[in-house]
PDB file of N, CA and C in Angstrom:
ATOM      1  N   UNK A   1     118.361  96.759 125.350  1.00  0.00           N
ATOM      2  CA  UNK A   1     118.877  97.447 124.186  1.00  0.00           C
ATOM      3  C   UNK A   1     119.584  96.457 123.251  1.00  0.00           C
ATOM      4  N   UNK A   2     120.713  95.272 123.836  1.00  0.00           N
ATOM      5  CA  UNK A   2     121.022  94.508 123.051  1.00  0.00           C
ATOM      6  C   UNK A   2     119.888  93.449 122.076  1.00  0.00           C
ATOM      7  N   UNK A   3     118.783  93.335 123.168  1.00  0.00           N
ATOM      8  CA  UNK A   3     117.962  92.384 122.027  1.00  0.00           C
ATOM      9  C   UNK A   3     117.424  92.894 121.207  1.00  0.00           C
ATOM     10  N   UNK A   4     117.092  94.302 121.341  1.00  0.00           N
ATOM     11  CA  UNK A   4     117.062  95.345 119.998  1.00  0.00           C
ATOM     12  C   UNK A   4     117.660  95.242 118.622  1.00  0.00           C
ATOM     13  N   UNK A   5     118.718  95.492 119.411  1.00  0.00           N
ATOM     14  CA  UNK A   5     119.806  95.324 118.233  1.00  0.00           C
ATOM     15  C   UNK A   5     120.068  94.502 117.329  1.00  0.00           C
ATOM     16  N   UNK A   6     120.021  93.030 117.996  1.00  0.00           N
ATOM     17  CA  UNK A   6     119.526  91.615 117.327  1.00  0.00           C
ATOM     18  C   UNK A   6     118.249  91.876 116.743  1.00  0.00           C
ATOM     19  N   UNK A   7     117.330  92.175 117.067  1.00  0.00           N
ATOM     20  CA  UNK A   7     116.393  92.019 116.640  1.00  0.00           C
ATOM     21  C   UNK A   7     116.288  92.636 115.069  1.00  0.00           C
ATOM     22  N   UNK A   8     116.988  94.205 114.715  1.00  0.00           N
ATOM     23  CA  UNK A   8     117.247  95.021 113.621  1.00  0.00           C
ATOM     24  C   UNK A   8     118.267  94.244 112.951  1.00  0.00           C
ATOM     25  N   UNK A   9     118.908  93.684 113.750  1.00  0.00           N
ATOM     26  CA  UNK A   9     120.037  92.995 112.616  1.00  0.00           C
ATOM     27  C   UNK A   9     119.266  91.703 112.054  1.00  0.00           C
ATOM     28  N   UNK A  10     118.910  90.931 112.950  1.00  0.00           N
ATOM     29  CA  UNK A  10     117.843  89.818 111.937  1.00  0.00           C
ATOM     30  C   UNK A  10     117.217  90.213 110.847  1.00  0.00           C
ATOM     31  N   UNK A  11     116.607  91.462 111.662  1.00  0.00           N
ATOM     32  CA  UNK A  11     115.057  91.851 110.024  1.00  0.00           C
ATOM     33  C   UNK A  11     116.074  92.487 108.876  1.00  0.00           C
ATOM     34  N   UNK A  12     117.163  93.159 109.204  1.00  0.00           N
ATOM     35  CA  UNK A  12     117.786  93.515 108.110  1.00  0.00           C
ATOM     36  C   UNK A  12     118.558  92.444 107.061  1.00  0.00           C
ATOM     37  N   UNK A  13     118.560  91.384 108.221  1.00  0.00           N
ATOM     38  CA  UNK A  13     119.017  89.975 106.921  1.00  0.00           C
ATOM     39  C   UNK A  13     118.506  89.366 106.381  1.00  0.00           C
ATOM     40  N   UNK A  14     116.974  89.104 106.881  1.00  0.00           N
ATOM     41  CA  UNK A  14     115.689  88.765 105.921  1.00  0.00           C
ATOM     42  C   UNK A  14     115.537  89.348 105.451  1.00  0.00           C
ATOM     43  N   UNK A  15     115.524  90.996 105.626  1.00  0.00           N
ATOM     44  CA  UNK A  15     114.643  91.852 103.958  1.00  0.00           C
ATOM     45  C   UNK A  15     115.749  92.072 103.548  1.00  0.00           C
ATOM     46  N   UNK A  16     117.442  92.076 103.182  1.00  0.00           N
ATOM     47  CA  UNK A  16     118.155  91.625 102.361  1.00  0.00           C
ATOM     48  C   UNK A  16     117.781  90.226 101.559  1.00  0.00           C
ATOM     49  N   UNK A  17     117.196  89.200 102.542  1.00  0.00           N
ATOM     50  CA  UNK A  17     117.067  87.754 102.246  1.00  0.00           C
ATOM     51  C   UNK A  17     115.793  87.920 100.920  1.00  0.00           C
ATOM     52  N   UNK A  18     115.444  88.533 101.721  1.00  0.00           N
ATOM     53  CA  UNK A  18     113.883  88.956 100.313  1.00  0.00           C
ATOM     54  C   UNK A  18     114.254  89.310  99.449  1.00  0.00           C
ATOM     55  N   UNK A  19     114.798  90.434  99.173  1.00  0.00           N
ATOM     56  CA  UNK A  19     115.715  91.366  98.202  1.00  0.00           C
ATOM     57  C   UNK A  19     116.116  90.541  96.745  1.00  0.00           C
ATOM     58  N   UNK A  20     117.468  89.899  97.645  1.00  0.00           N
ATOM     59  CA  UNK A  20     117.275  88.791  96.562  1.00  0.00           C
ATOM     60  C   UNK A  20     117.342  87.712  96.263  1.00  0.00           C
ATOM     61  N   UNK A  21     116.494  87.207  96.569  1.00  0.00           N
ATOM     62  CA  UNK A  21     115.636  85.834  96.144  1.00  0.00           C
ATOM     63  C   UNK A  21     114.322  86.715  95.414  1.00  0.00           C
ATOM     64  N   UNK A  22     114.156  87.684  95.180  1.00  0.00           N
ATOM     65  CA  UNK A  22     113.353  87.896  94.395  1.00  0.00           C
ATOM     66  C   UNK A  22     114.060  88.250  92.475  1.00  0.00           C
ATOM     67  N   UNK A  23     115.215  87.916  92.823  1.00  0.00           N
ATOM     68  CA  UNK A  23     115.879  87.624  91.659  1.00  0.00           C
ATOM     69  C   UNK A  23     116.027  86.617  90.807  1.00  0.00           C
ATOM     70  N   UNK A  24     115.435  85.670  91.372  1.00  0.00           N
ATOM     71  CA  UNK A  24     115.974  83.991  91.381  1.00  0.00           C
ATOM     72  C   UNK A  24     114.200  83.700  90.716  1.00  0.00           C
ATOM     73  N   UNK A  25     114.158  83.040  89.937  1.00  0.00           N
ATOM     74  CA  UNK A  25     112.898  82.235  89.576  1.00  0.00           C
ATOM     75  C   UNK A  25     112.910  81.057  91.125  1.00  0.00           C
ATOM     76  N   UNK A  26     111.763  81.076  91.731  1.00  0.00           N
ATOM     77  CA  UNK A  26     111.461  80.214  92.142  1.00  0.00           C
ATOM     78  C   UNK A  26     109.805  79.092  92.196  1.00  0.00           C
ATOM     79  N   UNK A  27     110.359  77.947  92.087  1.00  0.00           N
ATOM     80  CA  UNK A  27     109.135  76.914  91.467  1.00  0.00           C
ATOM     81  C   UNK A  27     108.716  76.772  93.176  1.00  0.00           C
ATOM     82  N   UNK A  28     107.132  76.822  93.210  1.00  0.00           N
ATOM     83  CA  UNK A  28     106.248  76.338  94.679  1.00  0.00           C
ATOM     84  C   UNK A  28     106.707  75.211  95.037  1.00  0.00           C
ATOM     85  N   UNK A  29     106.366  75.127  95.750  1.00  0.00           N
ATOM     86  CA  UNK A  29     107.069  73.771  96.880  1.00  0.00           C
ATOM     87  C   UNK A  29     108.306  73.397  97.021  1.00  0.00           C
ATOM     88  N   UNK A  30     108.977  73.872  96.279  1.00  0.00           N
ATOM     89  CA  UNK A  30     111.098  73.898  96.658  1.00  0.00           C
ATOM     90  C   UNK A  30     111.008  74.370  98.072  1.00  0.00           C
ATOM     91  N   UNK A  31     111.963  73.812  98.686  1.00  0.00           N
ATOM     92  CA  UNK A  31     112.808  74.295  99.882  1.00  0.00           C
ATOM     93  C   UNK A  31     112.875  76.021 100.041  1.00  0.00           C
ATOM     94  N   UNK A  32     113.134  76.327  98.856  1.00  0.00           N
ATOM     95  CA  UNK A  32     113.370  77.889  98.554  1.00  0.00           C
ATOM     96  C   UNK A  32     112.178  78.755  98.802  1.00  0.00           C
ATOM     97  N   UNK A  33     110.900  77.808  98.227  1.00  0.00           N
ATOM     98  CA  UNK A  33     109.781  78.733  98.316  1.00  0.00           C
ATOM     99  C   UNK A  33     109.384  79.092  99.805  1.00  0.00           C
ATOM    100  N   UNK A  34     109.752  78.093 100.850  1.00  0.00           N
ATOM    101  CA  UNK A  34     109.329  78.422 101.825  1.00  0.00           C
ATOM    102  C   UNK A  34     110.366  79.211 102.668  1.00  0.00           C
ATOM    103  N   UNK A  35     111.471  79.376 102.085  1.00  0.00           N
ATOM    104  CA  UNK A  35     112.978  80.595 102.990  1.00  0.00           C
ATOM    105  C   UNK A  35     111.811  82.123 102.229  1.00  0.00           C
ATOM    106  N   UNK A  36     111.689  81.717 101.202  1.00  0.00           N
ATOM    107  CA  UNK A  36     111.012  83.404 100.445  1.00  0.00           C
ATOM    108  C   UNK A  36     109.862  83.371 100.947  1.00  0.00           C
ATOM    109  N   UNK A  37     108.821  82.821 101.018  1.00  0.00           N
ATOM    110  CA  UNK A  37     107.576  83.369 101.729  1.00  0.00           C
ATOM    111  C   UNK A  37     107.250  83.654 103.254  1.00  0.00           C
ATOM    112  N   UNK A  38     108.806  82.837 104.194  1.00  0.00           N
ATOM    113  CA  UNK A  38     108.777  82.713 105.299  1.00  0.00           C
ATOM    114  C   UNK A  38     109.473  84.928 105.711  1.00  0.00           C
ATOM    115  N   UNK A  39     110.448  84.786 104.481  1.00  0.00           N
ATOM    116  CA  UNK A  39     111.411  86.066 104.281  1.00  0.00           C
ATOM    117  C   UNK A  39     109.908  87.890 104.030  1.00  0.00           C
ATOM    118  N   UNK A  40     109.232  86.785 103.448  1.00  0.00           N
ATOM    119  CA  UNK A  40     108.029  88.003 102.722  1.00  0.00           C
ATOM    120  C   UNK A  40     106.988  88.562 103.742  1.00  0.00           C
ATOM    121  N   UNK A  41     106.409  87.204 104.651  1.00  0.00           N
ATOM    122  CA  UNK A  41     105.795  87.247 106.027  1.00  0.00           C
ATOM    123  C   UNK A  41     106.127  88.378 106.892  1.00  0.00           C
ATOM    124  N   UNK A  42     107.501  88.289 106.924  1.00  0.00           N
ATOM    125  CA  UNK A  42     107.988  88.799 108.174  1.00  0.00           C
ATOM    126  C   UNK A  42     108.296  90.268 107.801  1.00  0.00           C
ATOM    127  N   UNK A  43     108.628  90.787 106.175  1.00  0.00           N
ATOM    128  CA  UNK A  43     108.641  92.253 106.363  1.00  0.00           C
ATOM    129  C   UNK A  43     107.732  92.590 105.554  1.00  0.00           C
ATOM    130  N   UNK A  44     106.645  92.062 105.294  1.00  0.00           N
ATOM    131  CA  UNK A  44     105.683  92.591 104.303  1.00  0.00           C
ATOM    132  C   UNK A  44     104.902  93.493 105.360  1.00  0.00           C
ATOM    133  N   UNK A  45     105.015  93.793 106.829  1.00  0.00           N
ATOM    134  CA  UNK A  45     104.259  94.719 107.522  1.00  0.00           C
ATOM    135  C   UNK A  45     105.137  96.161 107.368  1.00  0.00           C
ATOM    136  N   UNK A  46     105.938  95.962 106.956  1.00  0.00           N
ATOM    137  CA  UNK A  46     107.042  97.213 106.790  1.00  0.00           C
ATOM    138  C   UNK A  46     106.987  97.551 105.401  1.00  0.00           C
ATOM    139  N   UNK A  47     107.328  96.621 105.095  1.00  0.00           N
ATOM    140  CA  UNK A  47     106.912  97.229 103.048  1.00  0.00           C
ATOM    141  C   UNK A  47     105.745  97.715 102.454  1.00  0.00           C
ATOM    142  N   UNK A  48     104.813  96.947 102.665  1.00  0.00           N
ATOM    143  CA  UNK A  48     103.583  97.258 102.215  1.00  0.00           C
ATOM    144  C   UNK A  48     103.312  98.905 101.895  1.00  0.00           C
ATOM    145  N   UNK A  49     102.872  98.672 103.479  1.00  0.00           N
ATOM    146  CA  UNK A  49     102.475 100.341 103.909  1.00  0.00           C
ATOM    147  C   UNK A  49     103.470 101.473 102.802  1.00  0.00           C
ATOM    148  N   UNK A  50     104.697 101.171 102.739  1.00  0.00           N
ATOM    149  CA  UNK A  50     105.396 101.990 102.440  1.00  0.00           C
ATOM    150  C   UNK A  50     105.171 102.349 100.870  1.00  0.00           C
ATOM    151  N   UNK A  51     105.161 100.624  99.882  1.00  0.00           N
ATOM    152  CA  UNK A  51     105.252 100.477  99.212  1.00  0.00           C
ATOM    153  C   UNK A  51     103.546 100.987  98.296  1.00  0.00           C
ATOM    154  N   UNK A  52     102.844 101.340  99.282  1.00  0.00           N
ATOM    155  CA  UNK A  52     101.753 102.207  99.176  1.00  0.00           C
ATOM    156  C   UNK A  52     101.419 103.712  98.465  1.00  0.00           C
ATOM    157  N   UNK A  53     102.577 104.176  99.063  1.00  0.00           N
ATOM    158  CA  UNK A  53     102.804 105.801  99.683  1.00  0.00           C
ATOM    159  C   UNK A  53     103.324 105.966  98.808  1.00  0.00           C
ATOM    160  N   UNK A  54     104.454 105.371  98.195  1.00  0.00           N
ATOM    161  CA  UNK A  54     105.575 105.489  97.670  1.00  0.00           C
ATOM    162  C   UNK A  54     104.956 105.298  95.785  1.00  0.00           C
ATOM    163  N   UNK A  55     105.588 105.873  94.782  1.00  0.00           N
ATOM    164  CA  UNK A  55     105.500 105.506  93.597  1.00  0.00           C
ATOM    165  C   UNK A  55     106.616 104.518  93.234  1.00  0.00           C
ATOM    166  N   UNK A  56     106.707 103.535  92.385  1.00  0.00           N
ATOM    167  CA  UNK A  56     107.511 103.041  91.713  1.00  0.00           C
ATOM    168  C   UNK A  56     108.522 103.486  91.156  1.00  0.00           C
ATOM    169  N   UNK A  57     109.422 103.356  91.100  1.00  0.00           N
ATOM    170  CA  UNK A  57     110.818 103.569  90.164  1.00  0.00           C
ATOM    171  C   UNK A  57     110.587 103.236  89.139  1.00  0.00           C
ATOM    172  N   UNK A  58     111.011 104.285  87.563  1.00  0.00           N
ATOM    173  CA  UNK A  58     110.795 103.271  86.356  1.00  0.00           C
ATOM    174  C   UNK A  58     111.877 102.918  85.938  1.00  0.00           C
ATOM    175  N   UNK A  59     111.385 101.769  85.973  1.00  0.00           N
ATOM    176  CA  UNK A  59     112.687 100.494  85.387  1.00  0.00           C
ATOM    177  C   UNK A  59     112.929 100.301  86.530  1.00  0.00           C
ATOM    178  N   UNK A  60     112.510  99.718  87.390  1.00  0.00           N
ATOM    179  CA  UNK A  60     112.689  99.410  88.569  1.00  0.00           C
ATOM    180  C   UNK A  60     113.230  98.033  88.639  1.00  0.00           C
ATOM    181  N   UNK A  61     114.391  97.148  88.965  1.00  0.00           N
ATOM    182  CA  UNK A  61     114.601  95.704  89.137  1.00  0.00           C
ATOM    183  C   UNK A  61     113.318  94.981  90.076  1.00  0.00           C
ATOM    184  N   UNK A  62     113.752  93.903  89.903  1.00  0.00           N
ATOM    185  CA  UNK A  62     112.475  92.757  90.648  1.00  0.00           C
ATOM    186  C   UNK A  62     112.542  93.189  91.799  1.00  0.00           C
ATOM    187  N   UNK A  63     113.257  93.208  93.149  1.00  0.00           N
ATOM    188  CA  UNK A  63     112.983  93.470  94.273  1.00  0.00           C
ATOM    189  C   UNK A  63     113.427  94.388  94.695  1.00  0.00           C
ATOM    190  N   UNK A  64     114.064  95.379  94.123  1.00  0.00           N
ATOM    191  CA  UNK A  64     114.385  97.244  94.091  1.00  0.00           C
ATOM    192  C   UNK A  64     113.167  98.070  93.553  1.00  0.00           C
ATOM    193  N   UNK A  65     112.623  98.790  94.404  1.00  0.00           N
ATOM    194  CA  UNK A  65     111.601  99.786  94.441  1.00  0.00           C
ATOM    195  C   UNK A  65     112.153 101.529  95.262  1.00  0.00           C
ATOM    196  N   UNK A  66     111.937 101.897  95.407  1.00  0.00           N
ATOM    197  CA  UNK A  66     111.783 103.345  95.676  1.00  0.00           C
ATOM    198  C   UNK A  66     111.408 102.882  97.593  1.00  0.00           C
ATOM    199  N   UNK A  67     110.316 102.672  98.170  1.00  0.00           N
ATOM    200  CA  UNK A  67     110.068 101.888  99.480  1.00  0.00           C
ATOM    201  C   UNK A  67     111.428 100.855 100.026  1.00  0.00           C
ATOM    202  N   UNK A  68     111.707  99.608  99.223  1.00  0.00           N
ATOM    203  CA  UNK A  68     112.826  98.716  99.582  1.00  0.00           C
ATOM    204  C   UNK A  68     114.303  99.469  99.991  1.00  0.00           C
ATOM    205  N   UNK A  69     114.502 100.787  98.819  1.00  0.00           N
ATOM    206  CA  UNK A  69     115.833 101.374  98.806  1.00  0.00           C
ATOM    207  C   UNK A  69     115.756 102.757 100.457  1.00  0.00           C
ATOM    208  N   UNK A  70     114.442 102.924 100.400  1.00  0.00           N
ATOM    209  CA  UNK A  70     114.212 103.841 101.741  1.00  0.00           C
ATOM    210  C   UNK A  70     114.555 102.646 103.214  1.00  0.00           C
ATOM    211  N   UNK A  71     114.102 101.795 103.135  1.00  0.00           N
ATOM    212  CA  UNK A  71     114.085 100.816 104.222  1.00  0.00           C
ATOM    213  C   UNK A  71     115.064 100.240 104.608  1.00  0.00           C
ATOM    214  N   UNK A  72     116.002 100.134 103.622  1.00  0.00           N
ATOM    215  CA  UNK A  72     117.497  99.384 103.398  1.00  0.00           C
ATOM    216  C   UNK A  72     118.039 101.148 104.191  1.00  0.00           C
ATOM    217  N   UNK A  73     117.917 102.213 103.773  1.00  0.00           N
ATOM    218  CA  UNK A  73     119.028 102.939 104.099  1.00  0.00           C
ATOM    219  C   UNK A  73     118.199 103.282 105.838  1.00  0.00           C
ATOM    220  N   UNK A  74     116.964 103.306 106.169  1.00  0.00           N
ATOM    221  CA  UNK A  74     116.302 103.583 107.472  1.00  0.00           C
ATOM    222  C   UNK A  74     117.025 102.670 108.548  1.00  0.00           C
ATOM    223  N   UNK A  75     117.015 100.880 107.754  1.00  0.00           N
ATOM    224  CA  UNK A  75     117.467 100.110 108.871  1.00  0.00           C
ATOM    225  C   UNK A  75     119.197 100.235 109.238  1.00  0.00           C
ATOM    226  N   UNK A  76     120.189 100.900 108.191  1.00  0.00           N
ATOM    227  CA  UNK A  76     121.017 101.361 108.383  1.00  0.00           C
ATOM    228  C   UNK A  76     121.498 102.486 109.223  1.00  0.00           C
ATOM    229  N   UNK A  77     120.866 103.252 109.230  1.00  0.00           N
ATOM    230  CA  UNK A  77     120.820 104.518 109.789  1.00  0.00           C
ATOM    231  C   UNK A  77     120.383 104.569 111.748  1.00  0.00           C
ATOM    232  N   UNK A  78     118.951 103.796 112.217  1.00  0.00           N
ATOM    233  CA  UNK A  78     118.629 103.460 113.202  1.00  0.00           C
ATOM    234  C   UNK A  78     119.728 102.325 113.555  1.00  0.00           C
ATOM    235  N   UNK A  79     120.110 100.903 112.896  1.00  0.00           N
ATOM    236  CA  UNK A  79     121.644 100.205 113.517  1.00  0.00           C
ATOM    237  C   UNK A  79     122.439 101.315 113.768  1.00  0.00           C
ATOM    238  N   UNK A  80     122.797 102.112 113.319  1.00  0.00           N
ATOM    239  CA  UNK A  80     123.731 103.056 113.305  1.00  0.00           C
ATOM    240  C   UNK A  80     124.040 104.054 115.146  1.00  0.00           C
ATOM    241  N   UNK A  81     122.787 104.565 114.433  1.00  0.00           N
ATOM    242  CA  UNK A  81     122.402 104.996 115.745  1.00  0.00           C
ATOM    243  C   UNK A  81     121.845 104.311 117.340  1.00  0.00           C
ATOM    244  N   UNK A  82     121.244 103.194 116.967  1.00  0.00           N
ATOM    245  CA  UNK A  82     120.675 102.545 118.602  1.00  0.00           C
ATOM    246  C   UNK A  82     121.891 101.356 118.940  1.00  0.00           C
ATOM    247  N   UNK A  83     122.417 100.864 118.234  1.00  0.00           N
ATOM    248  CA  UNK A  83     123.669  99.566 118.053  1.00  0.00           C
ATOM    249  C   UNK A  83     124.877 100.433 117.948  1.00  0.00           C
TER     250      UNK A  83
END
């Protein structure tokens, strides 16, 4: 149960980590590009799908969507409850 817990708390600091750095202009091959694509890898199996289903927000910021703001309050809610 504890490596669970770690485990939700990691992914919740990378897809914060995604979040925003998708605020930030970033140029290919910086140091940066590879924290953000390494950050995108790892929850783009969770977003996607969602970000599917889901319509857009209008006026939506760069890495705030309608999917991102469900996922942010899901991984809150399950820490909540299993941690």
């Amino acid at each position: 149960m504890r490596l669970f817990c770690i485990f939700l708390l990691a992914f919740q600091f990378i897809f914060l980590l995604r979040m925003v750095m998708s605020f930030f202009p970033i140029s290919s091959g910086s140091p940066a590009s590879g924290v953000r694509d390494l950050a995108v890898a790892v929850t783009d199996p969770v977003v996607t799908p969602l970000r599917r289903s889901l319509p857009p927000l209008p006026g939506a910021l760069a890495g705030f969507g309608l999917a991102e703001i469900l996922i942010l309050i899901g991984l809150q809610v399950v820490v909540q409850i299993v941690c």
